[in-house]
Protein backbone atom coordinates (compact mmCIF):
# COMPACT_ATOMS: atom_id res chain seq x y z
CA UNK A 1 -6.89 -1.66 8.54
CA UNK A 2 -8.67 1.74 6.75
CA UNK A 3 -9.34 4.66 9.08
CA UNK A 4 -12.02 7.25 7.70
CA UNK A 5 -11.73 7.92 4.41
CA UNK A 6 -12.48 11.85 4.88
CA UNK A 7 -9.59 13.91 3.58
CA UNK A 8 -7.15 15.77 6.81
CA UNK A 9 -4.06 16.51 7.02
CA UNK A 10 -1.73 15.22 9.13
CA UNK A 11 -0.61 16.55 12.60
CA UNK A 12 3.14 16.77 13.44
CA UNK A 13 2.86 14.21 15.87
CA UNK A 14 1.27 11.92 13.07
CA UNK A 15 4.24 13.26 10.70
CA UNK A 16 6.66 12.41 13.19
CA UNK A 17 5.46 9.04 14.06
CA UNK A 18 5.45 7.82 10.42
CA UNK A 19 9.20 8.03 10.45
CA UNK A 20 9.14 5.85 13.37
CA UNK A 21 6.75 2.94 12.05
CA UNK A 22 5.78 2.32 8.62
CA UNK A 23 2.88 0.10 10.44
CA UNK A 24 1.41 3.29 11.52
CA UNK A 25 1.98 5.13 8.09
CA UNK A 26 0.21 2.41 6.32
CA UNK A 27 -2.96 2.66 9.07
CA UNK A 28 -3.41 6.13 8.45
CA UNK A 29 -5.34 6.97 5.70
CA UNK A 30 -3.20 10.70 4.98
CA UNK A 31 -0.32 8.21 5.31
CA UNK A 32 -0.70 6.11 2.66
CA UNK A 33 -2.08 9.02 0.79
CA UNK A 34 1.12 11.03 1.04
CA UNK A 35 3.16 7.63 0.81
CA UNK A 36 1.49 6.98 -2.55
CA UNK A 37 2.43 10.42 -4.24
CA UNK A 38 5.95 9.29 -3.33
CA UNK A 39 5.72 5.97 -5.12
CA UNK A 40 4.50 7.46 -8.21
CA UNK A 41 7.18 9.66 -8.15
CA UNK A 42 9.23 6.60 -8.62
CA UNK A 43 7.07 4.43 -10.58
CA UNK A 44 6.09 2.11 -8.15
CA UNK A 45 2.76 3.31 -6.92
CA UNK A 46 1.37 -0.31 -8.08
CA UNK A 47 3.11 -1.70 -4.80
CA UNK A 48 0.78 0.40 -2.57
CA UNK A 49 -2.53 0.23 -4.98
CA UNK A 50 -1.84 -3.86 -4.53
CA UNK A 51 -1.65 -3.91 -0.88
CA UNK A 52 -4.87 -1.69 -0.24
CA UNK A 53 -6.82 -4.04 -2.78
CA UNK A 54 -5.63 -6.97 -0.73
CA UNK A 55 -6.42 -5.46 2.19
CA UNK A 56 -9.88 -4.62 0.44
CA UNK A 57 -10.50 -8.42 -0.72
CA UNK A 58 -9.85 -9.88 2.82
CA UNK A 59 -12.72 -7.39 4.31
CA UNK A 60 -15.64 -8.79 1.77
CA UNK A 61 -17.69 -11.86 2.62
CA UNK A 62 -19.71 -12.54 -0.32
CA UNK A 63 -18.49 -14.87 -2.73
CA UNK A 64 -19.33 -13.83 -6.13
CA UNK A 65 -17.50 -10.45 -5.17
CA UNK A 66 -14.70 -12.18 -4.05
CA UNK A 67 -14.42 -14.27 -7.05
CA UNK A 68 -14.81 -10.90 -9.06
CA UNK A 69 -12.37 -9.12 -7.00
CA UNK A 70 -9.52 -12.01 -7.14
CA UNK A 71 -9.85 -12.22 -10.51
CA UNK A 72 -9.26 -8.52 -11.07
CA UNK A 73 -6.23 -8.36 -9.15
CA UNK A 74 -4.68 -10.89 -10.83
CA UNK A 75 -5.51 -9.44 -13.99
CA UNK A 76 -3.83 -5.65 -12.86
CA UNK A 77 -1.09 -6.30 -10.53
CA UNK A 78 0.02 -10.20 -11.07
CA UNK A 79 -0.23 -11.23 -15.16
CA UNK A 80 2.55 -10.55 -16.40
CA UNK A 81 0.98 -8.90 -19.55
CA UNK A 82 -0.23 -6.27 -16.58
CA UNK A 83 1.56 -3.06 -17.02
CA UNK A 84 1.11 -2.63 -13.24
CA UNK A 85 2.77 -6.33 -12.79
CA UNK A 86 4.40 -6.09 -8.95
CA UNK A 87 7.46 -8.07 -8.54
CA UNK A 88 6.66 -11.58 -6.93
CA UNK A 89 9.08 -14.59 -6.48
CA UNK A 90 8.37 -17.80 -8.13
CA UNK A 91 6.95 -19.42 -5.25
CA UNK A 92 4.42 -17.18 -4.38
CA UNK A 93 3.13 -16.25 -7.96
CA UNK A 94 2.20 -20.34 -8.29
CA UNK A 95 0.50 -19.87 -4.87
CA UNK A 96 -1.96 -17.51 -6.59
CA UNK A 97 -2.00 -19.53 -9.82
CA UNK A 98 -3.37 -22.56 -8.06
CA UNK A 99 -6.12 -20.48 -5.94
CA UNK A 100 -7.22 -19.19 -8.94
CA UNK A 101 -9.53 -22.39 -9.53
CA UNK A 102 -11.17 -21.72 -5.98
CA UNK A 103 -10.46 -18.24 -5.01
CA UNK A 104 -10.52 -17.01 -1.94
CA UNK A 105 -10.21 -14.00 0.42
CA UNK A 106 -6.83 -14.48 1.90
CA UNK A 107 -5.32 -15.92 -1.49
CA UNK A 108 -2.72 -13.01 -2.29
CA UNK A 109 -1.88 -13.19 1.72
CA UNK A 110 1.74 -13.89 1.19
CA UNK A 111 2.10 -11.70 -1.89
CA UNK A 112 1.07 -8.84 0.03
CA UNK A 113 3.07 -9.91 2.59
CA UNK A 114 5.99 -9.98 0.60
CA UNK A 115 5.02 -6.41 -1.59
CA UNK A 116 4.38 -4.54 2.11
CA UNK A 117 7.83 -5.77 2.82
CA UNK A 118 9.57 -4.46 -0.31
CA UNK A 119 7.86 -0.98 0.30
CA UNK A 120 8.80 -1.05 4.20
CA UNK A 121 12.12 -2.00 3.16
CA UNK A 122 13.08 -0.43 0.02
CA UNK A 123 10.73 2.51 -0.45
CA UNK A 124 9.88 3.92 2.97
CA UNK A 125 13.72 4.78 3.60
CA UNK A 126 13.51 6.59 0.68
CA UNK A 127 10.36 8.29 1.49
CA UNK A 128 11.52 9.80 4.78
CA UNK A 129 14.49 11.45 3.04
CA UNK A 130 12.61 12.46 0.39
CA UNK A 131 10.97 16.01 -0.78
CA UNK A 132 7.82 14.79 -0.20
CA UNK A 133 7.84 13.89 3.16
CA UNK A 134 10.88 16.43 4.19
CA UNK A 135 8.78 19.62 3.48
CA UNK A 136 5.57 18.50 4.64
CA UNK A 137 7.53 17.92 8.09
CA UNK A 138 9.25 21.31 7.50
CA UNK A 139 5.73 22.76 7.00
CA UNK A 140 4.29 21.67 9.77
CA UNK A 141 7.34 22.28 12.09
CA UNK A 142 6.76 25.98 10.84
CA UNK A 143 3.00 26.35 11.37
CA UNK A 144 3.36 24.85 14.54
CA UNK A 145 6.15 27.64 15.77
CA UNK A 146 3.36 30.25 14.35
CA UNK A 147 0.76 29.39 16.33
């Protein structure tokens, strides 16, 4: 789900399609980039840092790093001695409590599922009508009437 990792900036088009699809946001690197300076602006920037090491533990095939990299994400974004602790229903967190013995790359599956919700639900509205997003738009709008 990463593009390139090189740092751009984002064309108006890109800008403007964002607003209409959080699935595209979240495919874009600048997206989530941009998306992520939001969250911390709220104190939530553990919802995005889960997802994107979810979607980093379902990409590797060897097993000792999966083991490794399981373990670690329990340990920073589902204990809930974890000051980065995301909010996961009761169901779910036993889900990943009973992989733990065997874990696997597609363990945390439906708590990512359910954390990508929250953000497209809860945090993305809030992102389009905030600062952040608002006068990068602006911005661009601008430089494009320049050119």
């Amino acid at each position: 789900m990463y593009l390139s990792s090189k740092k751009r900036h984002p064309t108006l088009d890109e800008l403007v399609s964002w607003a209409r699809s959080f699935e595209q946001m979240m495919r874009s690197v600048e997206g989530r980039n941009i998306f992520r300076e939001f969250l911390r602006s709220e104190y939530s920037e553990e919802n995005l840092l889960f997802w994107m090491a979810c979607e980093e533990l379902k990409r590797e095939s060897n097993p000792t790093t999966i083991e490794e990299k399981a373990r670690i994400i329990y340990e920073d974004y589902v204990s809930i001695l974890s000051p980065k602790e995301v909010s996961l229903d009761s169901r779910v967190r036993e889900g990943i409590n009973q992989s733990l013995a065997e874990p696997h790359r597609l363990m945390y599956e439906d708590a990512q599922l359910q954390i990508y919700t929250l953000m497209h639900r809860d945090s993305f509205p809030r992102f389009l009508n905030s600062s952040v997003y608002r006068d990068l738009l602006e911005s661009k709008r601008r430089s494009c009437l320049d050119t």
